[in-house]
Protein backbone atom coordinates (compact mmCIF):
# COMPACT_ATOMS: atom_id res chain seq x y z
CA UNK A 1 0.00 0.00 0.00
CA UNK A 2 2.58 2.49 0.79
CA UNK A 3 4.61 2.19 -2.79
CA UNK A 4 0.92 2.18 -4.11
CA UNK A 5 0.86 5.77 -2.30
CA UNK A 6 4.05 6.68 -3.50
CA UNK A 7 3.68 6.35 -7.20
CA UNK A 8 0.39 7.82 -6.43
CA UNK A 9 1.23 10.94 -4.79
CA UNK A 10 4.45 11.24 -8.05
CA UNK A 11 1.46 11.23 -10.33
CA UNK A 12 -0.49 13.60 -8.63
CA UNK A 13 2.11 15.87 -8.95
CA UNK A 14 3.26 15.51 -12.11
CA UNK A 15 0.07 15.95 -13.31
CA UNK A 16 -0.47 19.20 -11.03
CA UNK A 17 2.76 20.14 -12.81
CA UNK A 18 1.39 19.27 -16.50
CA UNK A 19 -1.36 21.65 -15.66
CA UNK A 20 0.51 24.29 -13.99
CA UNK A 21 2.96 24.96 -17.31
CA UNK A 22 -0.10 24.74 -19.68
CA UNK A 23 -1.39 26.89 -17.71
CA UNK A 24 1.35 29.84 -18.15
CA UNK A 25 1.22 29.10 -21.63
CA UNK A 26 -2.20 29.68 -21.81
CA UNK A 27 -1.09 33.31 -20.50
CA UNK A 28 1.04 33.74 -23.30
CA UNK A 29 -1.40 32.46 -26.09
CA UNK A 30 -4.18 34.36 -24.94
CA UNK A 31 -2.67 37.77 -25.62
CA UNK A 32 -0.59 37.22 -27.79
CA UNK A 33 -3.71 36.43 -30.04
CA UNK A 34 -5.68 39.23 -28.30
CA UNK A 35 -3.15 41.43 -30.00
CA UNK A 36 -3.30 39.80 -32.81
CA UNK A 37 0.79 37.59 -33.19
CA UNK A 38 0.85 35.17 -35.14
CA UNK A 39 1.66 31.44 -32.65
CA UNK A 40 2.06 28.50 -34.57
CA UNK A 41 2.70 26.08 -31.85
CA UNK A 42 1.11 25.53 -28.34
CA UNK A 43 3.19 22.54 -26.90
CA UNK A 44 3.32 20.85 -23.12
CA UNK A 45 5.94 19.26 -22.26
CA UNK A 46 9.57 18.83 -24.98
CA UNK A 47 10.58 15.95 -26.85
CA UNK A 48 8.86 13.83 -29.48
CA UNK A 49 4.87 14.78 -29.94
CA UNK A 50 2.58 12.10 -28.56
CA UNK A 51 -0.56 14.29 -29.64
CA UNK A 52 -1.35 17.01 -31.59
CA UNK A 53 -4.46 19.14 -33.09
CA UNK A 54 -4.15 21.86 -34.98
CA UNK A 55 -6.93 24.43 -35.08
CA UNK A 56 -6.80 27.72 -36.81
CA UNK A 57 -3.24 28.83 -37.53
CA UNK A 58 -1.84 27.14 -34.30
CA UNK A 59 -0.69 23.74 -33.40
CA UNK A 60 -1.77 22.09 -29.86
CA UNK A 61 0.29 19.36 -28.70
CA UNK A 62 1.13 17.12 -25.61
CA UNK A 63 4.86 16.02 -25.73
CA UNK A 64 6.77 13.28 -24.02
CA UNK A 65 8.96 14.94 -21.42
CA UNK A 66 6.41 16.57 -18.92
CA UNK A 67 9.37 19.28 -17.66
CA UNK A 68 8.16 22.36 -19.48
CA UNK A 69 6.53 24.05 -22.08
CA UNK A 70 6.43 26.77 -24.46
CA UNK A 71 4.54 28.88 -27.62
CA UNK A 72 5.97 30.23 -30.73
CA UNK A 73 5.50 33.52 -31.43
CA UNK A 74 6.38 34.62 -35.11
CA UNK A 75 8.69 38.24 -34.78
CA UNK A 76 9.98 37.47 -31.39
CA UNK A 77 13.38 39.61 -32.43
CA UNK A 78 13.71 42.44 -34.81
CA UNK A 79 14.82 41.49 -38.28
CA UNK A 80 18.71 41.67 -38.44
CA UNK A 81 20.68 43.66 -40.66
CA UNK A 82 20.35 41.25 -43.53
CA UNK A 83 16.03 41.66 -43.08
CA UNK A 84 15.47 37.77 -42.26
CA UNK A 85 13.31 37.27 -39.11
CA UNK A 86 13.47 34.26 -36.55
CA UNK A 87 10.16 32.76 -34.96
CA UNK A 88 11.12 32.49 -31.05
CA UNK A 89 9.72 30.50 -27.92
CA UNK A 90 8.52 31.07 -24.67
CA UNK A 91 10.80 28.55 -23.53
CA UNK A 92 14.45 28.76 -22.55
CA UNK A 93 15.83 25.78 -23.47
CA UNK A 94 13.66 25.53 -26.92
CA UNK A 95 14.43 29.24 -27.55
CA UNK A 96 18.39 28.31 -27.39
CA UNK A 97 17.60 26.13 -29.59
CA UNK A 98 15.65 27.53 -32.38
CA UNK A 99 18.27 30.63 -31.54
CA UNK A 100 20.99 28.45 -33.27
CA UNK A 101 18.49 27.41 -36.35
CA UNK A 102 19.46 29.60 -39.01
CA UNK A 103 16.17 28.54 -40.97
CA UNK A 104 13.91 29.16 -38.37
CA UNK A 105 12.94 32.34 -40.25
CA UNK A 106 11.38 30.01 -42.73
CA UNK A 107 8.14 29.88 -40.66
CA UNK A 108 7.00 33.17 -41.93
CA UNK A 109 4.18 33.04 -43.94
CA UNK A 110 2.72 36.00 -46.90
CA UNK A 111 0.67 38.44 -43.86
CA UNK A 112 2.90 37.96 -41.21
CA UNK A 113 4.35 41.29 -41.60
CA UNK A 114 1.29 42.46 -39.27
CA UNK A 115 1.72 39.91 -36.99
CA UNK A 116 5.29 40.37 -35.54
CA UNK A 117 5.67 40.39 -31.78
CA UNK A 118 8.10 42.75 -31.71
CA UNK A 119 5.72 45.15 -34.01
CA UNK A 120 3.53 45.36 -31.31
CA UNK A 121 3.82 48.12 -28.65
CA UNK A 122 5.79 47.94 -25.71
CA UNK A 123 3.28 47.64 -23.05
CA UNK A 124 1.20 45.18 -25.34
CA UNK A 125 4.75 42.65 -25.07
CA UNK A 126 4.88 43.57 -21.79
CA UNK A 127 1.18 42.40 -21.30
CA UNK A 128 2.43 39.27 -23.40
CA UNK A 129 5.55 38.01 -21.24
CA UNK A 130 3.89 38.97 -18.08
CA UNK A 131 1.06 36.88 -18.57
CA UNK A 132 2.46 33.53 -18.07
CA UNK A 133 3.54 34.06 -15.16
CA UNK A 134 1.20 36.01 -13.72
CA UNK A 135 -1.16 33.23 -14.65
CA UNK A 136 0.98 31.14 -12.42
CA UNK A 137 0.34 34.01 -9.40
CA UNK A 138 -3.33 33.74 -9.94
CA UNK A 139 -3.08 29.95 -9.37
CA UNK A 140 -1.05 29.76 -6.21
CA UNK A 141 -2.76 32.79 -4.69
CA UNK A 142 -6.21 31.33 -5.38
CA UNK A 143 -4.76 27.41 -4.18
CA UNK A 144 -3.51 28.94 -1.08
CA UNK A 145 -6.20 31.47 0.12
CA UNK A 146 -8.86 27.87 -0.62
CA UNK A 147 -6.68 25.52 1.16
CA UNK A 148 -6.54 27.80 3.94
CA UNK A 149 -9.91 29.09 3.95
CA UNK A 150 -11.40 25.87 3.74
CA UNK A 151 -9.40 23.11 4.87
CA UNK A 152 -7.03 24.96 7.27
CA UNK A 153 -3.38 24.70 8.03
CA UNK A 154 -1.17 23.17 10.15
CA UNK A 155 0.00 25.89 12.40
CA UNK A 156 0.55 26.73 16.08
CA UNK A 157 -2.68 26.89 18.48
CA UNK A 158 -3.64 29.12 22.16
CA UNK A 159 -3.64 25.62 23.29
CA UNK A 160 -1.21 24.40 26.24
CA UNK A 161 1.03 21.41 23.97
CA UNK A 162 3.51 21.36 27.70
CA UNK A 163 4.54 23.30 30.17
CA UNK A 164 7.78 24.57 31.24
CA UNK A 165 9.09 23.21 35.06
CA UNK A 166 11.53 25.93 35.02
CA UNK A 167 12.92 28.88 33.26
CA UNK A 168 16.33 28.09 30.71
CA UNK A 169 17.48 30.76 28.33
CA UNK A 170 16.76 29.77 24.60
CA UNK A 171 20.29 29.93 23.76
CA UNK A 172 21.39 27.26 26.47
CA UNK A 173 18.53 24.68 25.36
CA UNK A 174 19.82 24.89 21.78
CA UNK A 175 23.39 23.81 22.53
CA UNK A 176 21.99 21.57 25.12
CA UNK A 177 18.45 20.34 24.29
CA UNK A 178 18.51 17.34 26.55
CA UNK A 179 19.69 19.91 29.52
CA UNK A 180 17.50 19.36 32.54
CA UNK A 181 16.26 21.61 35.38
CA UNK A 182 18.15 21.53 38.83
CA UNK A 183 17.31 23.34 41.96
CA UNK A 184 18.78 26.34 41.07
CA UNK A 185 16.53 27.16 38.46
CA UNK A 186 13.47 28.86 39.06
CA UNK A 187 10.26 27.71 38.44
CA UNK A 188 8.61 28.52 35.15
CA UNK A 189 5.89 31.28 35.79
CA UNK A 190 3.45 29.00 33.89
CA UNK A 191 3.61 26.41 36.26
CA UNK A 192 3.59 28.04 39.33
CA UNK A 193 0.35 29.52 38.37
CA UNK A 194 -0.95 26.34 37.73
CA UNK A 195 -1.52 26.20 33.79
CA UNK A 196 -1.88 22.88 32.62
CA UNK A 197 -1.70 20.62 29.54
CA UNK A 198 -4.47 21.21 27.36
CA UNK A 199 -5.73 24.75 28.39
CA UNK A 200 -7.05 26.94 25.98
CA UNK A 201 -6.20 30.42 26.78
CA UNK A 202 -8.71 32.63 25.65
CA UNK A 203 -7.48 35.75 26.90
CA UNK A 204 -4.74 37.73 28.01
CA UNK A 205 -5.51 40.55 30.55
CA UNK A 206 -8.75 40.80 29.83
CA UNK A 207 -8.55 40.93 25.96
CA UNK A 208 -9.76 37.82 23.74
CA UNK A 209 -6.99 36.27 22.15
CA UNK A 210 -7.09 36.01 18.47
CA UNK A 211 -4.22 33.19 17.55
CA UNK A 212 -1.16 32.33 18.57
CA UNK A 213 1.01 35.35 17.13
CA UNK A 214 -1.25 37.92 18.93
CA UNK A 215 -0.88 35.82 22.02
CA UNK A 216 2.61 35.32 21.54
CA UNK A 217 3.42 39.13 20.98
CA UNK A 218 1.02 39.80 24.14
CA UNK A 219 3.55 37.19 26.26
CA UNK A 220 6.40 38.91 24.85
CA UNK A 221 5.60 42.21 26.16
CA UNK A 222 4.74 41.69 29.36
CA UNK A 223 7.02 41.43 32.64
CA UNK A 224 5.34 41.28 35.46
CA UNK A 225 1.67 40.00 36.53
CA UNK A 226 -0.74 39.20 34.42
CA UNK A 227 -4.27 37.62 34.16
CA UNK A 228 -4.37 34.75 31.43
CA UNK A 229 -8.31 33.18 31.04
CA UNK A 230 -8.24 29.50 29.95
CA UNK A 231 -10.68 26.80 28.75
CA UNK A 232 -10.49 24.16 30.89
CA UNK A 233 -12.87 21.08 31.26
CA UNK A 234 -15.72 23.55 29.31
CA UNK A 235 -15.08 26.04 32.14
CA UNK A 236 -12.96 29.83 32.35
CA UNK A 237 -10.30 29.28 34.64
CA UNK A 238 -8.27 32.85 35.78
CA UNK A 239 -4.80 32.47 36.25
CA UNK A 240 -2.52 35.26 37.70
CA UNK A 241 1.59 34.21 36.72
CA UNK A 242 4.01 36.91 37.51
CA UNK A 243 5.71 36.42 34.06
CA UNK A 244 9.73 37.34 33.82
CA UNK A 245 12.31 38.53 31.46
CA UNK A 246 14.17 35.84 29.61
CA UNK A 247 16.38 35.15 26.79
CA UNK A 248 14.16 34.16 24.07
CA UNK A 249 14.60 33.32 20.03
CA UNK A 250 13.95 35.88 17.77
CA UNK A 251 11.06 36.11 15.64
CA UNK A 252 11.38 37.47 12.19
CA UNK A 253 8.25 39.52 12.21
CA UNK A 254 6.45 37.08 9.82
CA UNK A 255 5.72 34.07 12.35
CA UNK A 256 9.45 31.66 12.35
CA UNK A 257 12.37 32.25 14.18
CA UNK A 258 15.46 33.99 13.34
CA UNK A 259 17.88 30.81 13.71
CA UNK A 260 21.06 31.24 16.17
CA UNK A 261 19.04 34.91 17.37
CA UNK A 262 17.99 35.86 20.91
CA UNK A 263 16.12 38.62 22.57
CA UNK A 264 15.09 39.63 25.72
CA UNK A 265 11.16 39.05 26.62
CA UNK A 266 8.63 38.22 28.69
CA UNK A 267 8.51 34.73 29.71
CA UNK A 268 5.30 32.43 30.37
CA UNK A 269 6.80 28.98 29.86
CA UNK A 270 4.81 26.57 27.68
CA UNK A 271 4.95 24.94 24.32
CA UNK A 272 1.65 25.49 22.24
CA UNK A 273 0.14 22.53 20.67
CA UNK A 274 0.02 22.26 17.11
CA UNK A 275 -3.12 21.91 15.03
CA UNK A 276 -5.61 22.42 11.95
CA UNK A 277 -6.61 25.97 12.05
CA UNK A 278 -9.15 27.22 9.46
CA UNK A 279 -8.05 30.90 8.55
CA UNK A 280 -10.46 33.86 7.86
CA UNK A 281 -9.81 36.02 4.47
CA UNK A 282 -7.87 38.67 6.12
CA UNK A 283 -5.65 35.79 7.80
CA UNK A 284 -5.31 34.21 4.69
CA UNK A 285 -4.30 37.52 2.98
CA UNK A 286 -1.34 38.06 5.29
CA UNK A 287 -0.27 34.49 5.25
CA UNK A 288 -0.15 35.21 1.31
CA UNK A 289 1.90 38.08 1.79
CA UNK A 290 3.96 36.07 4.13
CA UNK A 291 4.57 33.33 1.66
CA UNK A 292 5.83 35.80 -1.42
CA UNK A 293 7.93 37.67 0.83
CA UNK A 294 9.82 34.41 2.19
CA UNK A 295 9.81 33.06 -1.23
CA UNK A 296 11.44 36.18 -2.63
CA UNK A 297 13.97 35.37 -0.03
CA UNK A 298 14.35 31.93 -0.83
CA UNK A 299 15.31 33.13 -4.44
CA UNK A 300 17.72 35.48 -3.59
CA UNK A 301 19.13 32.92 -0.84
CA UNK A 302 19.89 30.32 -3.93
CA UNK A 303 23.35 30.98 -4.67
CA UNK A 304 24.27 31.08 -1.02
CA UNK A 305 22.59 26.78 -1.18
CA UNK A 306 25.27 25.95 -3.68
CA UNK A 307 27.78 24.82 -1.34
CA UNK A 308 25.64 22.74 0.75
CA UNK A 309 24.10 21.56 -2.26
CA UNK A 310 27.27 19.94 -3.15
CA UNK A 311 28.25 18.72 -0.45
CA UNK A 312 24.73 17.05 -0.10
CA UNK A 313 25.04 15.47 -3.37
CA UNK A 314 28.78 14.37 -3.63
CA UNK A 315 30.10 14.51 -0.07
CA UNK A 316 27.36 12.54 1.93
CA UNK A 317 26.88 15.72 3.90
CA UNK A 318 23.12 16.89 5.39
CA UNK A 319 20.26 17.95 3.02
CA UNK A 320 19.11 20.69 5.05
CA UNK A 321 15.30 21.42 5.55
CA UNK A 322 15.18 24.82 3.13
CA UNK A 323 17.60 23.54 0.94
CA UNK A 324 16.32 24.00 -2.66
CA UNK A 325 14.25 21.07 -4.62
CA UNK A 326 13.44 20.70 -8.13
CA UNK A 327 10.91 19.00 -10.16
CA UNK A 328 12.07 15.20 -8.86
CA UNK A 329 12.78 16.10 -5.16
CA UNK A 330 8.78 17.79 -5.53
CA UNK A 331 7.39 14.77 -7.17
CA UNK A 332 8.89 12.57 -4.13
CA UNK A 333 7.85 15.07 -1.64
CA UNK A 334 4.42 14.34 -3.33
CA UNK A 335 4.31 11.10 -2.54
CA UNK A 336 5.59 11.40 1.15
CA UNK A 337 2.53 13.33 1.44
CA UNK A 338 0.20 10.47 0.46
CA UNK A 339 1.61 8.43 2.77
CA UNK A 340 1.43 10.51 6.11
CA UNK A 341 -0.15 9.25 8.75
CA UNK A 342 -2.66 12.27 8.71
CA UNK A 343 -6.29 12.58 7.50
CA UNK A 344 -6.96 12.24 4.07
CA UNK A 345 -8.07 15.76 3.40
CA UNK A 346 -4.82 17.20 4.62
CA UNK A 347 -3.03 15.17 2.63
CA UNK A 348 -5.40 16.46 0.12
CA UNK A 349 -4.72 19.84 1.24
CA UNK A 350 -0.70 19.23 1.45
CA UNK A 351 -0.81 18.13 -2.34
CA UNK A 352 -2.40 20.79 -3.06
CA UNK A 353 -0.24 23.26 -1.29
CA UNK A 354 2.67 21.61 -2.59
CA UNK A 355 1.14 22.76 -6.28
CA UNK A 356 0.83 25.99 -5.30
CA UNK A 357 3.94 26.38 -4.17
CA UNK A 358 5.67 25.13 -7.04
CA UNK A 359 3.30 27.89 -8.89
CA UNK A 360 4.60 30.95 -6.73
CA UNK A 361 8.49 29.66 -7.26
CA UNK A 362 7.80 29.47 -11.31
CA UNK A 363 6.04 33.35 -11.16
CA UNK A 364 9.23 34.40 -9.42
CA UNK A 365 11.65 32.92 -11.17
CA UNK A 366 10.11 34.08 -14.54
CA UNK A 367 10.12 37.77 -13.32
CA UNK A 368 13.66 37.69 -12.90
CA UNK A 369 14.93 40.62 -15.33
CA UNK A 370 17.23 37.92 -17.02
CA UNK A 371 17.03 36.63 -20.65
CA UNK A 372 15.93 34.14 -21.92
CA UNK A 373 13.52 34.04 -19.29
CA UNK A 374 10.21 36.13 -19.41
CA UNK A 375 11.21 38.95 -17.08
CA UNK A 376 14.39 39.59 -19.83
CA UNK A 377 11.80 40.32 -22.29
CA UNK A 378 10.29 42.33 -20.04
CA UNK A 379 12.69 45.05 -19.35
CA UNK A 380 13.83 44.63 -22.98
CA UNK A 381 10.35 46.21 -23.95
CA UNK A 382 10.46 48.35 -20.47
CA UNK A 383 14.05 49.86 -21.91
CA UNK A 384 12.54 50.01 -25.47
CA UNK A 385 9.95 52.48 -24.13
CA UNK A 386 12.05 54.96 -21.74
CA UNK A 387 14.28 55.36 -24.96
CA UNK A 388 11.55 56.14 -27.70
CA UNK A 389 9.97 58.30 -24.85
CA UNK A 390 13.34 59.75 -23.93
CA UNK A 391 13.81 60.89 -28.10
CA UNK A 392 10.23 62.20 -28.05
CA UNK A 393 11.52 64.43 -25.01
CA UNK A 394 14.36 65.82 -26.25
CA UNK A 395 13.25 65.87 -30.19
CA UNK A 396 15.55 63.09 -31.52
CA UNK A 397 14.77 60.44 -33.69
CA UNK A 398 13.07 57.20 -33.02
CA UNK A 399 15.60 54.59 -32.13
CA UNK A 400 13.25 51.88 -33.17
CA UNK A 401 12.64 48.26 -31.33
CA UNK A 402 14.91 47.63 -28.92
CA UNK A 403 17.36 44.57 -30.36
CA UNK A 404 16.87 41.97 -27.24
CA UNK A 405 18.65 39.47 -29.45
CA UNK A 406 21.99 41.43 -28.80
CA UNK A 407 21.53 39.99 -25.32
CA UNK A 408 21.42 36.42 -25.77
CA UNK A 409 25.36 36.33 -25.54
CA UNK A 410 24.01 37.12 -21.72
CA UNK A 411 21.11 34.31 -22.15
CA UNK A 412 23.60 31.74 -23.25
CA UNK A 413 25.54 32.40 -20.14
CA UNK A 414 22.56 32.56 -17.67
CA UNK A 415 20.82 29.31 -19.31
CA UNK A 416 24.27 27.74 -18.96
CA UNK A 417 24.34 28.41 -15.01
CA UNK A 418 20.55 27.37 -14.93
CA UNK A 419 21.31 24.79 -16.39
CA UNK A 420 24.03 23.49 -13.87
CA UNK A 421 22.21 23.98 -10.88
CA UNK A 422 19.29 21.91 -12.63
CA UNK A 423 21.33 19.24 -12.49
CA UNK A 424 23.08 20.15 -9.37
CA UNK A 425 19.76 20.07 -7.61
CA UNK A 426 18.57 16.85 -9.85
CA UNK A 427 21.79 14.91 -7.98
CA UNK A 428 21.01 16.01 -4.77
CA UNK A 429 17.18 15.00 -5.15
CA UNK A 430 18.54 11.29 -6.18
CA UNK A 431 21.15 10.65 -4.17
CA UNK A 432 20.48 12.89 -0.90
CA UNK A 433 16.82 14.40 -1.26
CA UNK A 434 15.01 16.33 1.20
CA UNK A 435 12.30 14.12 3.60
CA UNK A 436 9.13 14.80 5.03
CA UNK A 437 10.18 12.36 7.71
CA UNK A 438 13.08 10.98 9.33
């Protein structure tokens, strides 16, 4: 049953992933045709065509190797200076490709001439390269906000998981975590008060608690006595703890803790229980918010992963929790998930998640201002505007379409390093890959 699971939960996701890239390709058909570019070819996946329909002037096709996807777009570059222009993809590696095609311009048909991408406006491209990923946006922000509005997450309650015995600085428990309290440690304030295992504290000096980060801030800022209300038994217990500064870890302002950080704060002493929490729409907003913002730091983070990476892969050394997965280490994460020892619908909800998430990475990847990925063409069309704005300004001639094909020297390079951390990343999934569980 559990390699049943397995392949299972690998299909699931590949087929969330399927979905996901025909998805941002939809972004990019739909306007490019709304503005009226010729695209010849629709394709899923790379490799050899299993099926294909073609309707109108553009092919739709499935092909074998479910790790990507792309459109043509006739006019993708300006025509160089001997007047022969190149049909282009949305796709990196098939846009290297066709890059090195010298007949590619061959596609061009009698009436293309009107249907050139790079004819169009600038904000119209921009509208054009934007879309795919943005389509990608729209799918993890509406995944997340349902998942979390509906089935709830996985996050820390007001409930009483344990309670202290005594107080220990935060920095002395992580170099020591099996230290034990002596009798020269005082007792936690907590437990002299008398909370207990399974309270649910409702309120802090009088005011209803919300969730655990309001009652966590509300611990934090208080020395001295306080009145915490608990559930207890279907009853409101008042307890009075004198609570105490302490060394504490840091929080980084979005919920998770600043690793290796301390601060001084008031102390309580328990450990809240973890649980399925439903979260209301403006919850479910800032949680969003929470999730680009770390993800924006997990992208700038990658280059610093590269060592451990390596060593991970080749040296036998630890795969570390946030260390960076790619489309195999996902698909094996996906079926860890099927096999949890949870209800089903969170492990419908953790699939689902796990789609999402792989959404939000591929919307901020592709922003990156970077050919041959869409944000390059982005600011190519961005730059192409301030200049031809810039010559209306001061009364000099049009410059024209800006030339992004003069970058792809700068593409090669960049696919080249994307490229090796693929692969980098690919090892590290097979040999040492990240686990759910131990």
């Amino acid at each position: 049953m559990t390699t049943f699971m397995t392949i299972l939960g690998i299909v699931v996701f590949a087929v969330g992933l399927l979905v996901s890239i025909a998805w941002h390709e939809l972004g990019h058909l739909s306007t490019a045709k709304m503005f009226g570019i010729r695209v010849p070819q629709y394709m899923v996946g790379f490799g050899p065509t299993i099926f294909s329909r073609r309707k109108g002037d553009t092919e739709y096709g499935i092909k074998a190797i479910p790790l990507g996807g792309y459109i043509r777009m006739i006019g993708m570059f300006p025509p160089g200076k001997d007047g022969k222009m190149q049909a282009r993809s949305t796709s990196p590696f098939r846009g290297m490709i066709e890059d090195a095609r010298a007949a590619a311009y061959e596609e061009l048909k009698p009436g293309d001439e009107t249907r050139l991408f790079y004819t169009r406006a600038p904000w119209k491209r921009v509208i054009v390269m934007l879309a795919g990923p943005f389509m990608n946006l729209i799918l993890a922000v509406v995944v997340f906000m349902g998942v979390m509005m509906t089935f709830g997450i996985t996050t820390q309650t007001t409930t009483v998981g344990a309670v202290s015995d005594c107080v220990l600085q935060q920095s002395v428990v992580s170099k020591d975590p099996d230290r034990k309290c002596t009798g020269k440690d005082p007792a936690a304030p907590a437990k002299a008060a008398g909370l207990q295992k399974g309270d649910r504290i409702v309120a802090f000096n009088g005011n209803k608690v919300g969730d655990w980060d309001d009652l966590q801030s509300d611990i934090r800022g208080t020395i001295g006595k306080a009145t915490v209300t608990v559930e207890r038994d279907g009853k409101l217990v008042d307890l009075h703890p004198t609570l105490i500064k302490n060394q504490v870890a840091k929080t980084d302002g979005r919920g998770s803790y600043v690793d290796g950080e301390y601060v001084d704060a008031g102390f309580l002493g328990f450990t809240p229980a973890r649980g399925v929490v439903q979260q209301d729409f403006g919850q479910s907003v800032e949680r969003m918010g929470d999730m680009v913002a770390n993800g924006v730091d997990a992208l700038i983070a990658l280059p610093s992963k590269i060592p451990d990476l390596w060593d991970a892969a080749f040296n036998g050394g630890e795969r570390k929790d946030d260390s960076p997965v790619g489309v195999v280490g996902a698909a094996r994460v996906g079926g860890e998930v099927l096999n949890l020892d949870i209800p089903p619908e969170q492990r419908v909800a953790s699939m689902l998640l796990l789609v999402a998430g792989f959404n939000l990475s591929l919307f901020l990847f592709n922003m990156l201002p970077l050919l041959p990925l869409d944000g390059g063409h982005i600011a190519g069309a961005l730059w192409e505007s301030i200049r031809r704005q810039a010559a209306k300004i001061f009364r000099r001639p049009d410059p024209g379409p800006f030339d992004v094909a003069k970058l792809m020297p700068v593409a090669y390079v960049v696919a080249g390093i994307f490229i090796c951390f693929t692969l980098l990343v690919l090892v590290a999934d097979l040999v040492n890959p990240v686990k759910l569980t131990g």
